[in-house]
PDB file of N, CA and C in Angstrom:
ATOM      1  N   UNK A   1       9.245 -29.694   8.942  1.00  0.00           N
ATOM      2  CA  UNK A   1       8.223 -30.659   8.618  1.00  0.00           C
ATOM      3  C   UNK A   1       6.856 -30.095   8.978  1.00  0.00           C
ATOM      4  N   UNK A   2       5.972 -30.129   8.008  1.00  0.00           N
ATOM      5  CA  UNK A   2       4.238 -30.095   8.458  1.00  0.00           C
ATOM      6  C   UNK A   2       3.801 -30.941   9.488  1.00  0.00           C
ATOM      7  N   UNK A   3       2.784 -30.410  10.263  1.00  0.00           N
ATOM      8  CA  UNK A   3       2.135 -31.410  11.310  1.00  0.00           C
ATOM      9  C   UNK A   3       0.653 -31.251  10.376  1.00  0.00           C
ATOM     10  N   UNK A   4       0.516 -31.947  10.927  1.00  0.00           N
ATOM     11  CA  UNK A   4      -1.294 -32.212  10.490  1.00  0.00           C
ATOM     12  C   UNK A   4      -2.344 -32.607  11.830  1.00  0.00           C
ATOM     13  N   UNK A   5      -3.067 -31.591  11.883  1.00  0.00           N
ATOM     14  CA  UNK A   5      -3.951 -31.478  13.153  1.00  0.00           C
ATOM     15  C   UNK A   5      -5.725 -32.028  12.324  1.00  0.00           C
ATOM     16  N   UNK A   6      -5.942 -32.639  13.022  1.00  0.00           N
ATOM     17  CA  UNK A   6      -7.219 -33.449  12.517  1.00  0.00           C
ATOM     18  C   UNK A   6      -8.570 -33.394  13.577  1.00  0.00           C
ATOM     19  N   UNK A   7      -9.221 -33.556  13.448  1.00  0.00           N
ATOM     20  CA  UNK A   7     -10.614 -33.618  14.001  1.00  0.00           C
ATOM     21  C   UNK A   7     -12.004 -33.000  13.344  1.00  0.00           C
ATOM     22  N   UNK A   8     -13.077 -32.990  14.210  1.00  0.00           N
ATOM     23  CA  UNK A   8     -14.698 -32.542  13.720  1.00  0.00           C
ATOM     24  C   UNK A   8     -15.186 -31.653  14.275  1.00  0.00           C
ATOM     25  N   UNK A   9     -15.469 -30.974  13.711  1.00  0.00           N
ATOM     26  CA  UNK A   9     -16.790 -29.748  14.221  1.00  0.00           C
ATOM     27  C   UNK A   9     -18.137 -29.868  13.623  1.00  0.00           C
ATOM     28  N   UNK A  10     -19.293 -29.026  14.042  1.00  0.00           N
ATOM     29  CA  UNK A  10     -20.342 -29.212  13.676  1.00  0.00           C
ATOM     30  C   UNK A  10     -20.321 -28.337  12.325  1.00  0.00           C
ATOM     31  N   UNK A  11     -21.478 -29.345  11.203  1.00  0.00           N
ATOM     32  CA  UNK A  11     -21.183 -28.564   9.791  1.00  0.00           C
ATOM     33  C   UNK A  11     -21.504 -26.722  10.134  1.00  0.00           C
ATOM     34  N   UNK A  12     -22.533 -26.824  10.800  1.00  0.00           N
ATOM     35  CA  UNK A  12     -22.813 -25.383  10.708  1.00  0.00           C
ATOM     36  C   UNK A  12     -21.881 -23.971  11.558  1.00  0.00           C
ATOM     37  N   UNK A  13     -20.531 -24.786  11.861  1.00  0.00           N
ATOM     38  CA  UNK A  13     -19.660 -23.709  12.157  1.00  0.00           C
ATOM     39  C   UNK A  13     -18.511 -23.792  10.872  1.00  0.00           C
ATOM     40  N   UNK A  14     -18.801 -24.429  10.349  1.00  0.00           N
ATOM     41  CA  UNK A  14     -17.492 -24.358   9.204  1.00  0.00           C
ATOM     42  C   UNK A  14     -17.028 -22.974   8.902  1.00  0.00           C
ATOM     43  N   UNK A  15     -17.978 -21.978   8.540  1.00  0.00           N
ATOM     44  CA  UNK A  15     -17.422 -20.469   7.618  1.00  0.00           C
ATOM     45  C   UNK A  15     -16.666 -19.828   8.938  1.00  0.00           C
ATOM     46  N   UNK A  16     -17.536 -20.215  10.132  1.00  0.00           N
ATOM     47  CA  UNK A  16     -16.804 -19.437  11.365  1.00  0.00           C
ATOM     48  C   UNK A  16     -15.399 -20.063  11.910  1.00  0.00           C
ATOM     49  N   UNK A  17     -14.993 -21.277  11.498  1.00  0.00           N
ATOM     50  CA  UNK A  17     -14.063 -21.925  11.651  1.00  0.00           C
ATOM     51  C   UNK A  17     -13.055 -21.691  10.398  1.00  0.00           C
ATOM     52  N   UNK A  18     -13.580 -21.306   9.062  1.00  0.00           N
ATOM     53  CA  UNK A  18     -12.431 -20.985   8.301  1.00  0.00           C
ATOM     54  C   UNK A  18     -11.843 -19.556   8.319  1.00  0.00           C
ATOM     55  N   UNK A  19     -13.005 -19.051   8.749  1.00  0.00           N
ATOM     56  CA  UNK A  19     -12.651 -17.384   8.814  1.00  0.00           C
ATOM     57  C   UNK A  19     -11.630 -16.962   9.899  1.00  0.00           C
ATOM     58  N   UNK A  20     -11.948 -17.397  11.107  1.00  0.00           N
ATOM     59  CA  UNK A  20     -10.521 -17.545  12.301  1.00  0.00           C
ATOM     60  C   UNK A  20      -9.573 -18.246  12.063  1.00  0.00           C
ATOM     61  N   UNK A  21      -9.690 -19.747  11.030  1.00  0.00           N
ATOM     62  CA  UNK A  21      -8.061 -20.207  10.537  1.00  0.00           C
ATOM     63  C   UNK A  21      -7.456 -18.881   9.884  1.00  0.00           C
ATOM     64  N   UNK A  22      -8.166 -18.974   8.859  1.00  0.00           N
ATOM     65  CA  UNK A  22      -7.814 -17.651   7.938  1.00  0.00           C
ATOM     66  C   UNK A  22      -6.768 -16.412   8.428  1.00  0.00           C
ATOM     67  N   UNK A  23      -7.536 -15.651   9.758  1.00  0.00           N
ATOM     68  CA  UNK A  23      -7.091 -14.578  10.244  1.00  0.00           C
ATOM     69  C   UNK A  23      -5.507 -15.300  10.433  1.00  0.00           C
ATOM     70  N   UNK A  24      -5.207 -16.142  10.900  1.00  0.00           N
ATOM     71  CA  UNK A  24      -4.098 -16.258  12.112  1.00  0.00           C
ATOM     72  C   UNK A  24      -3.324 -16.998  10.862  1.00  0.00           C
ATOM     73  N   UNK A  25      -3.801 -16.983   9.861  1.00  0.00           N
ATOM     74  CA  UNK A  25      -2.802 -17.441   8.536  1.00  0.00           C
ATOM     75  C   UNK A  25      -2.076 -15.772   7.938  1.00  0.00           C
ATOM     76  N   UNK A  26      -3.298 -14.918   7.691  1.00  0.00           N
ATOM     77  CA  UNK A  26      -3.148 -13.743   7.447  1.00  0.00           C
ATOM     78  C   UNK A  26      -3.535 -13.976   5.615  1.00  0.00           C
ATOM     79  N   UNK A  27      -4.894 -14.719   6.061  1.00  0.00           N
ATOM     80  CA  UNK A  27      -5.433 -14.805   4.814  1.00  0.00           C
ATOM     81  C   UNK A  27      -6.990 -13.751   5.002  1.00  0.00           C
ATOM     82  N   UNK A  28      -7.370 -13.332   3.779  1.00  0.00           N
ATOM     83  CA  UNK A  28      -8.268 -12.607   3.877  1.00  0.00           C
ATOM     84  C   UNK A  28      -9.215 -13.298   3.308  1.00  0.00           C
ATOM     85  N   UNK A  29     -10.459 -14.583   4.340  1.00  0.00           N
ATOM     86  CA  UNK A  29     -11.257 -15.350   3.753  1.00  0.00           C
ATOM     87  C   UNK A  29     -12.873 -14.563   3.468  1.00  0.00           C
ATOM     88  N   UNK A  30     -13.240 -14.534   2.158  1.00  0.00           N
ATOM     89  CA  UNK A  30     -14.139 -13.828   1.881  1.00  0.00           C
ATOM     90  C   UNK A  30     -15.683 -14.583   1.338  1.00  0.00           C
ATOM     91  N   UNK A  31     -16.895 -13.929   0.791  1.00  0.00           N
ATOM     92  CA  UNK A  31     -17.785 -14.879   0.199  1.00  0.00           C
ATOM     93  C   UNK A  31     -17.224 -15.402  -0.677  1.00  0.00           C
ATOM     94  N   UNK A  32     -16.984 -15.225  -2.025  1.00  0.00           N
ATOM     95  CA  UNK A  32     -16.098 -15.849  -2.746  1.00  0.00           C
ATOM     96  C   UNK A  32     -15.610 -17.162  -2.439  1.00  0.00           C
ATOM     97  N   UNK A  33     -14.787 -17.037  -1.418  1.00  0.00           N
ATOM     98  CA  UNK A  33     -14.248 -18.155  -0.619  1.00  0.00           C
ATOM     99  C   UNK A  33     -14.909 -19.290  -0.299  1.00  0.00           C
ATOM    100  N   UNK A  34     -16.457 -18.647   0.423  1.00  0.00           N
ATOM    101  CA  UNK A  34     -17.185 -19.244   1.111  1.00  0.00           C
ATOM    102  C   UNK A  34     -18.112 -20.302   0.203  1.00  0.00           C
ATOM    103  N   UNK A  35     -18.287 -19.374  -0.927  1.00  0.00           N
ATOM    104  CA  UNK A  35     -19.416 -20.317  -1.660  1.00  0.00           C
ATOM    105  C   UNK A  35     -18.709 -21.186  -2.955  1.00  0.00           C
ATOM    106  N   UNK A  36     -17.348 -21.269  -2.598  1.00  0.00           N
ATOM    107  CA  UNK A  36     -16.417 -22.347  -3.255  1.00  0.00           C
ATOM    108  C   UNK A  36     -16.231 -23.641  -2.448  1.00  0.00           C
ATOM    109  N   UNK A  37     -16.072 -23.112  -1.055  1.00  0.00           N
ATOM    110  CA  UNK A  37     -15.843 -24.496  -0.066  1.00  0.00           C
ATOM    111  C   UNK A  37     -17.370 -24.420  -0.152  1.00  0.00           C
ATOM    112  N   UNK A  38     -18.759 -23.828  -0.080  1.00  0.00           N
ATOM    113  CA  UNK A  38     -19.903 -24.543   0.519  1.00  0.00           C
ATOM    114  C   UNK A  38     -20.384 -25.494  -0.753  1.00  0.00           C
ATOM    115  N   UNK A  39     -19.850 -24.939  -2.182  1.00  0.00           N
ATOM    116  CA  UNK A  39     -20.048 -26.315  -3.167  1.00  0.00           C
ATOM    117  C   UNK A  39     -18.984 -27.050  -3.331  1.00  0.00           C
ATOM    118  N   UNK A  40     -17.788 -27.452  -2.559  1.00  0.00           N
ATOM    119  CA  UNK A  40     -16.712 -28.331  -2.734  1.00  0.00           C
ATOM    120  C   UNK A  40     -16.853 -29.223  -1.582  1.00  0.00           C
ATOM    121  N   UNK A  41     -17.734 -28.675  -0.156  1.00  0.00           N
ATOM    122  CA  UNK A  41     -18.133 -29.866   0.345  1.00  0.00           C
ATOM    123  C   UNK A  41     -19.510 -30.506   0.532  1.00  0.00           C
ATOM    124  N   UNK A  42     -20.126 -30.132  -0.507  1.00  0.00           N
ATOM    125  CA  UNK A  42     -21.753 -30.537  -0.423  1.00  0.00           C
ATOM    126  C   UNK A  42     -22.167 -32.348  -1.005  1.00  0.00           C
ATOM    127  N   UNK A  43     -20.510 -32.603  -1.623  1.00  0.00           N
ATOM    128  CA  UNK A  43     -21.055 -34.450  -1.797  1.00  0.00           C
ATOM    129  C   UNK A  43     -19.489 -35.164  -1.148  1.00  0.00           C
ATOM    130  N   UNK A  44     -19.217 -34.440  -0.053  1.00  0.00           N
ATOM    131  CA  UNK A  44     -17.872 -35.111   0.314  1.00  0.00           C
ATOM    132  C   UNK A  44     -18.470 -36.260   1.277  1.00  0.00           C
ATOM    133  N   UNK A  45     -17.731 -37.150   1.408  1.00  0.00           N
ATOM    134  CA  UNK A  45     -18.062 -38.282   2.490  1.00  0.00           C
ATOM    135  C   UNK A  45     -16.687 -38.526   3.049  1.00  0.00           C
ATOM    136  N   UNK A  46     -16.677 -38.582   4.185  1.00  0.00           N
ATOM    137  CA  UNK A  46     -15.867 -38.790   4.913  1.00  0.00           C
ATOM    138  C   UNK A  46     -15.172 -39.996   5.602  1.00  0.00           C
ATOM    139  N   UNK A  47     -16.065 -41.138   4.905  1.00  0.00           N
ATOM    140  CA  UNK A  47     -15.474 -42.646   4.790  1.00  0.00           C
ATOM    141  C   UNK A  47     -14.959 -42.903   3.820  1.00  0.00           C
ATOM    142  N   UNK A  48     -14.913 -41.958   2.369  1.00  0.00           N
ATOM    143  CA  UNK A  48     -14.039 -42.650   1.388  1.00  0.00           C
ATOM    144  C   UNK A  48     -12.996 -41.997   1.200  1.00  0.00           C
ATOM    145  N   UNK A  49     -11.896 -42.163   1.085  1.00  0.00           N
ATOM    146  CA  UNK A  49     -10.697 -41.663   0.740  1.00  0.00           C
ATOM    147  C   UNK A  49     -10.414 -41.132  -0.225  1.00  0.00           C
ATOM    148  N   UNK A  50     -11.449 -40.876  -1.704  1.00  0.00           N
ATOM    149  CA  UNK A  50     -11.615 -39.853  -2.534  1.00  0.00           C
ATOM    150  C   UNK A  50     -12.323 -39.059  -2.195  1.00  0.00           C
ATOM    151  N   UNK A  51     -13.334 -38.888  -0.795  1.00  0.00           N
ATOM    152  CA  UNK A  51     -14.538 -38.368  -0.731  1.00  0.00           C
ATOM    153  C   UNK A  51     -14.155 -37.108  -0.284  1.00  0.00           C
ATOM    154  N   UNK A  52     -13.142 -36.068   0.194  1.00  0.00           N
ATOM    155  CA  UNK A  52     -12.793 -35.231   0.725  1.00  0.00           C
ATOM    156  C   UNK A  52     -11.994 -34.143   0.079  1.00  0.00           C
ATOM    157  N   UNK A  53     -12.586 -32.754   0.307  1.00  0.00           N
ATOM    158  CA  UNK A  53     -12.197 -31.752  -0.229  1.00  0.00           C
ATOM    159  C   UNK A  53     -11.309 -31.106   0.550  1.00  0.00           C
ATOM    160  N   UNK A  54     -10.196 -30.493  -0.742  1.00  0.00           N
ATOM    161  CA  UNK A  54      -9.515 -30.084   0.347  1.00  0.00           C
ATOM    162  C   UNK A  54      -9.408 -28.313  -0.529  1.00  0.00           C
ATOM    163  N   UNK A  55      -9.438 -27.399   0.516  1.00  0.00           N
ATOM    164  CA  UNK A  55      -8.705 -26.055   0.325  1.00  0.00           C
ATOM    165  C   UNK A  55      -7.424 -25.369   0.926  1.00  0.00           C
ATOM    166  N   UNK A  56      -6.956 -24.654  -0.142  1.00  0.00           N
ATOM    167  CA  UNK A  56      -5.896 -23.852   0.283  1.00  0.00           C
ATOM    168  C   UNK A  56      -6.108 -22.507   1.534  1.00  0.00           C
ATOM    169  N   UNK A  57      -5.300 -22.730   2.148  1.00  0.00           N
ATOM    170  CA  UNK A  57      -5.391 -21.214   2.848  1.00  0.00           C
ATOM    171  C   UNK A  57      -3.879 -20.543   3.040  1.00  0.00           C
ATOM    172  N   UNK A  58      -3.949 -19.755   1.633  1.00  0.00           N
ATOM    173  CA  UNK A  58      -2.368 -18.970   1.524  1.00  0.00           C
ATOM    174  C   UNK A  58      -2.298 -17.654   2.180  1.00  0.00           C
ATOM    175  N   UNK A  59      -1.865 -17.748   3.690  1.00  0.00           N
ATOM    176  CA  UNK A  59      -1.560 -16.584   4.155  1.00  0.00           C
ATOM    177  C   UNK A  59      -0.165 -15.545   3.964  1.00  0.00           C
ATOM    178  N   UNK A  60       0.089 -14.461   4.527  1.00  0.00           N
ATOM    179  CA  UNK A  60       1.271 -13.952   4.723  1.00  0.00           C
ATOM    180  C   UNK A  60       2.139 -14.623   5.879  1.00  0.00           C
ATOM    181  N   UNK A  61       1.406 -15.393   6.942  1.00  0.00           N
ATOM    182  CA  UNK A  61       2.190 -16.004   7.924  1.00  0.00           C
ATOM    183  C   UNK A  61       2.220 -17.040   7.320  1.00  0.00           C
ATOM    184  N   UNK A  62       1.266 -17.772   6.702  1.00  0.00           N
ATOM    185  CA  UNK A  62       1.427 -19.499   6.897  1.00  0.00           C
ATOM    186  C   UNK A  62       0.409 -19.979   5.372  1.00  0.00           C
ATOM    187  N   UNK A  63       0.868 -21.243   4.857  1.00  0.00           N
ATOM    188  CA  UNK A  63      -0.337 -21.873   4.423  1.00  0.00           C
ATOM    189  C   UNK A  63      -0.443 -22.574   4.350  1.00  0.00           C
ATOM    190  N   UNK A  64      -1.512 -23.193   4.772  1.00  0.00           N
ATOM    191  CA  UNK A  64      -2.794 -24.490   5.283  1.00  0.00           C
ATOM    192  C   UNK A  64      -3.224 -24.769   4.185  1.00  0.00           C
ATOM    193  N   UNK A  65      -3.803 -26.258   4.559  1.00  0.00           N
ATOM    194  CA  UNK A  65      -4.244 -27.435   3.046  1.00  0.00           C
ATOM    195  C   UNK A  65      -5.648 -27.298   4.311  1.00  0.00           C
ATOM    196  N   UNK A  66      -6.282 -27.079   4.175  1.00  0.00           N
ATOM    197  CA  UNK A  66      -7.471 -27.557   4.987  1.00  0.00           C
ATOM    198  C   UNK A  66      -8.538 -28.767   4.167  1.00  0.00           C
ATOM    199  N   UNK A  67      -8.876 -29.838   4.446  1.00  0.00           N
ATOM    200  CA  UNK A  67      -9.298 -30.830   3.872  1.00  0.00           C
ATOM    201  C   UNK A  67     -10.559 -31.063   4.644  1.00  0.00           C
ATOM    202  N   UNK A  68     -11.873 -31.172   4.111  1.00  0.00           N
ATOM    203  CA  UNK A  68     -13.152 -31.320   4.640  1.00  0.00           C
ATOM    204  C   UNK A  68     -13.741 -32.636   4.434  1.00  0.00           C
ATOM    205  N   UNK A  69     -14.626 -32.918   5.200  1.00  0.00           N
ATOM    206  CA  UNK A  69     -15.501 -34.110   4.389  1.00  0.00           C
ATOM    207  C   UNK A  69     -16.686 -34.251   5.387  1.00  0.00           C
ATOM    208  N   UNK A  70     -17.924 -34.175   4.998  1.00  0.00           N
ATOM    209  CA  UNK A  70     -19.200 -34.321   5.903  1.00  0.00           C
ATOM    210  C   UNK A  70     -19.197 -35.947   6.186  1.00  0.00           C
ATOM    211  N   UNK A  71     -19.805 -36.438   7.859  1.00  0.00           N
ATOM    212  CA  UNK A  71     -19.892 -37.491   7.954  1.00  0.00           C
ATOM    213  C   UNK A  71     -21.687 -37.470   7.938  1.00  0.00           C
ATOM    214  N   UNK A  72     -21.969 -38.516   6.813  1.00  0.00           N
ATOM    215  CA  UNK A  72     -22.734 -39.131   5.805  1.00  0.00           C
ATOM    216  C   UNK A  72     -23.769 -39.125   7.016  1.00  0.00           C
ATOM    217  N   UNK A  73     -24.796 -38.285   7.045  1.00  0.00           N
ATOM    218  CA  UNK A  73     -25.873 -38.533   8.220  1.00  0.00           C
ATOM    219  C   UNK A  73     -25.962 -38.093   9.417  1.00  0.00           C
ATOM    220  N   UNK A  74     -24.876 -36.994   9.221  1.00  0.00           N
ATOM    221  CA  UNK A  74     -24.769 -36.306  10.946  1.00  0.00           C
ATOM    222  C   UNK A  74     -24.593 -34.849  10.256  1.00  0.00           C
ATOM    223  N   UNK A  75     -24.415 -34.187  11.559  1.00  0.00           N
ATOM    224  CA  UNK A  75     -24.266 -32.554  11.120  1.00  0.00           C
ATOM    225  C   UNK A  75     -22.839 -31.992  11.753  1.00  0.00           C
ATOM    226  N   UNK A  76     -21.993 -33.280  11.397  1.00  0.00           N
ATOM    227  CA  UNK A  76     -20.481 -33.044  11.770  1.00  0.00           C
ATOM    228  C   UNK A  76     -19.893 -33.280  10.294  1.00  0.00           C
ATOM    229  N   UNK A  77     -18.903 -32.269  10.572  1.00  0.00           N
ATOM    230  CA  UNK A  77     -17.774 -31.651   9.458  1.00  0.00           C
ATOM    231  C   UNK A  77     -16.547 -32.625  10.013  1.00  0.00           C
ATOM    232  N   UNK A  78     -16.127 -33.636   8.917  1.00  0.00           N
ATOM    233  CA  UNK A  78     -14.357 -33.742   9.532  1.00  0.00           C
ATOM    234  C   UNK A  78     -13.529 -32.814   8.918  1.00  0.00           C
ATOM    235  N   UNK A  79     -12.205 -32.704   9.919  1.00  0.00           N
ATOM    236  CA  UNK A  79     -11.328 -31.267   9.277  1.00  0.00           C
ATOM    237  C   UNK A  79      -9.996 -32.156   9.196  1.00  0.00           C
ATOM    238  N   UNK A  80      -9.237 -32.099   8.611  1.00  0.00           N
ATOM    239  CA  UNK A  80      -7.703 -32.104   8.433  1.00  0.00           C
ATOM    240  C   UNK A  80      -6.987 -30.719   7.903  1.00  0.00           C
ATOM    241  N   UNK A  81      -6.256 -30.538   8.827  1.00  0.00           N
ATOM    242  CA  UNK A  81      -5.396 -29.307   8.605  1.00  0.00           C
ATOM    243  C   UNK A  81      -3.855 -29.719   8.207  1.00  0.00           C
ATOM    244  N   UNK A  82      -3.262 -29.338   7.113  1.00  0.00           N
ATOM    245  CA  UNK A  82      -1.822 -29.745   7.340  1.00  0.00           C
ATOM    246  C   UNK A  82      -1.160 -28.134   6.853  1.00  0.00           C
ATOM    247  N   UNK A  83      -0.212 -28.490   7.513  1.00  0.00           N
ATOM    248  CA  UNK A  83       0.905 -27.255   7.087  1.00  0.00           C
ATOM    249  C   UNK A  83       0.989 -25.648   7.940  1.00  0.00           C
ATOM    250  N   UNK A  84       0.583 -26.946   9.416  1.00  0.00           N
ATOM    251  CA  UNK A  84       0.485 -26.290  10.690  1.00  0.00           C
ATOM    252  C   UNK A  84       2.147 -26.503  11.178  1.00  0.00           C
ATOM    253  N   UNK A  85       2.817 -25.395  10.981  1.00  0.00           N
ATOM    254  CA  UNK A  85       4.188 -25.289  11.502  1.00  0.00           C
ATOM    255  C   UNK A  85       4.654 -25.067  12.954  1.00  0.00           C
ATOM    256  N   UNK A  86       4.093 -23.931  12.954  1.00  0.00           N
ATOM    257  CA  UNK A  86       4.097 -23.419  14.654  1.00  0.00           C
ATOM    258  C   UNK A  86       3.634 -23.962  15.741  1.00  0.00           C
ATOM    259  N   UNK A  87       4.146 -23.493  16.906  1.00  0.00           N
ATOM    260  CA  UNK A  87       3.316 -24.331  18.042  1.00  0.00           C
ATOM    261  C   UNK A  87       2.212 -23.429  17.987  1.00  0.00           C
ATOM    262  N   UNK A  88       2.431 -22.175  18.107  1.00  0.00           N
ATOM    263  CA  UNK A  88       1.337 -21.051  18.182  1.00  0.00           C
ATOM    264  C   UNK A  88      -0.151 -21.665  17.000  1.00  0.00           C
ATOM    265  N   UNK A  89       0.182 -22.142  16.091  1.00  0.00           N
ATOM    266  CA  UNK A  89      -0.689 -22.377  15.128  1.00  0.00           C
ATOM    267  C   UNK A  89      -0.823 -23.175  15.336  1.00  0.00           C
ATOM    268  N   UNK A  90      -0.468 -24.256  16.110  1.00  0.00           N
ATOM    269  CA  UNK A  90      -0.984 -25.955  16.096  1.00  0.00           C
ATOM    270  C   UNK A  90      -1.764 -25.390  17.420  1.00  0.00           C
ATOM    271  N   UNK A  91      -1.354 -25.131  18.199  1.00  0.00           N
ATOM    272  CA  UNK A  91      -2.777 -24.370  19.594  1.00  0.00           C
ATOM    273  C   UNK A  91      -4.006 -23.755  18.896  1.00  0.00           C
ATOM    274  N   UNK A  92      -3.532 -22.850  18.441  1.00  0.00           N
ATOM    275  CA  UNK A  92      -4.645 -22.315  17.666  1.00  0.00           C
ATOM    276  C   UNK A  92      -5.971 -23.189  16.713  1.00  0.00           C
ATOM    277  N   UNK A  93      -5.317 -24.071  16.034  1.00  0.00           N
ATOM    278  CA  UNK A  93      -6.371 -24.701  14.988  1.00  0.00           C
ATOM    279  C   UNK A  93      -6.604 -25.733  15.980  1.00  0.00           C
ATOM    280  N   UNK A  94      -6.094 -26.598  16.736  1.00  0.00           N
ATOM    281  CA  UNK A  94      -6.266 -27.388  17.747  1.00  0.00           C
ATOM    282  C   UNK A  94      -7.403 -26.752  18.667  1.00  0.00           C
ATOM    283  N   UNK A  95      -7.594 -25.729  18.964  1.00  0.00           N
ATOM    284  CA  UNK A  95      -8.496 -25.084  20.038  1.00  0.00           C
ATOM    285  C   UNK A  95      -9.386 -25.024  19.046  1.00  0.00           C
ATOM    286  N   UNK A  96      -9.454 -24.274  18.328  1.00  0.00           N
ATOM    287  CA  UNK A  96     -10.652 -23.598  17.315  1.00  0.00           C
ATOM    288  C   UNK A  96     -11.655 -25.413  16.591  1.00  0.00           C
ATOM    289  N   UNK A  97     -10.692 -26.197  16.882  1.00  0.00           N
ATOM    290  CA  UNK A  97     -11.693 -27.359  16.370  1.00  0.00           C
ATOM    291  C   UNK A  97     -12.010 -28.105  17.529  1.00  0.00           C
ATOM    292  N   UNK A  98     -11.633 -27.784  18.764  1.00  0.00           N
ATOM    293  CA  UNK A  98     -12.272 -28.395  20.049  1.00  0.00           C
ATOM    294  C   UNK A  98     -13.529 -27.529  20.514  1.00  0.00           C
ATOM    295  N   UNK A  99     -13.362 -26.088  20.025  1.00  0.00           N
ATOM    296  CA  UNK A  99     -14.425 -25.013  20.329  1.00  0.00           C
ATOM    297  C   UNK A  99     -15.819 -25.170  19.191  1.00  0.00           C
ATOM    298  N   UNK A 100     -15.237 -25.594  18.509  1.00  0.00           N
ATOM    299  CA  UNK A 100     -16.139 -25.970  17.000  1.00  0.00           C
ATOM    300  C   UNK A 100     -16.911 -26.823  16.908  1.00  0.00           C
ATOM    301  N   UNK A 101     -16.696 -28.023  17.881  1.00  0.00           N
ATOM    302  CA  UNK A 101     -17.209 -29.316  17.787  1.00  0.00           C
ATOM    303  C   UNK A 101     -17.832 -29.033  19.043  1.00  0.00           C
ATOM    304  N   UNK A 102     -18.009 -28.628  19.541  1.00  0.00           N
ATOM    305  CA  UNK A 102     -18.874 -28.014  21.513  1.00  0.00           C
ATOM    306  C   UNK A 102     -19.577 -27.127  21.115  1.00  0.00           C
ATOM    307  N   UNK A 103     -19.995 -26.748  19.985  1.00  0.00           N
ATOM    308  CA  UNK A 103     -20.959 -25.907  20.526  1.00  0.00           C
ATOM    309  C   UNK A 103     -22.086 -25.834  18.826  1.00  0.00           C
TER     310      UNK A 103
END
């Protein structure tokens, strides 16, 4: 079964937050990448339940649905991660969005 690890970071760590999911997926996240999620979450809202984008992250270890959505007036990113299997990977994206949102 998928777990789904959820929480916020600040918008302006997002690329640095997908690029370390990425690694530990054994995905190779590139610009390309970057300037697909930075126009897939530029009208997301995070109170509506259509309002949220979500991307793939198909690694050689693992792959993640990562789902975004800006909250409407702040400079916080919400994240939903699903298709976090491992404990190793549920620590991992679990830390990386407690480190994300601190600083």
């Amino acid at each position: 079964m998928s777990n789904q690890i959820a929480g916020w970071i600040m918008d302006r760590n997002l690329r640095a937050f997908l690029e370390l999911l990425s690694r530990y997926v054994g995905y190779a996240f590139d610009d390309t990448d970057w300037a697909t999620v930075e126009d897939g979450v530029r009208d997301t809202d995070d109170e509506t339940s259509d309002g949220w984008y979500s991307y793939p992250l198909a690694g050689t270890h693992a792959t993640l649905d990562v789902g975004l959505a800006r909250s409407v007036g702040s400079e916080v990113m919400s994240v939903s991660v699903t298709g976090v299997e491992t404990p190793e990977l549920q620590l991992r994206t679990d830390t990386l969005l407690s480190a994300f949102a601190g600083i």
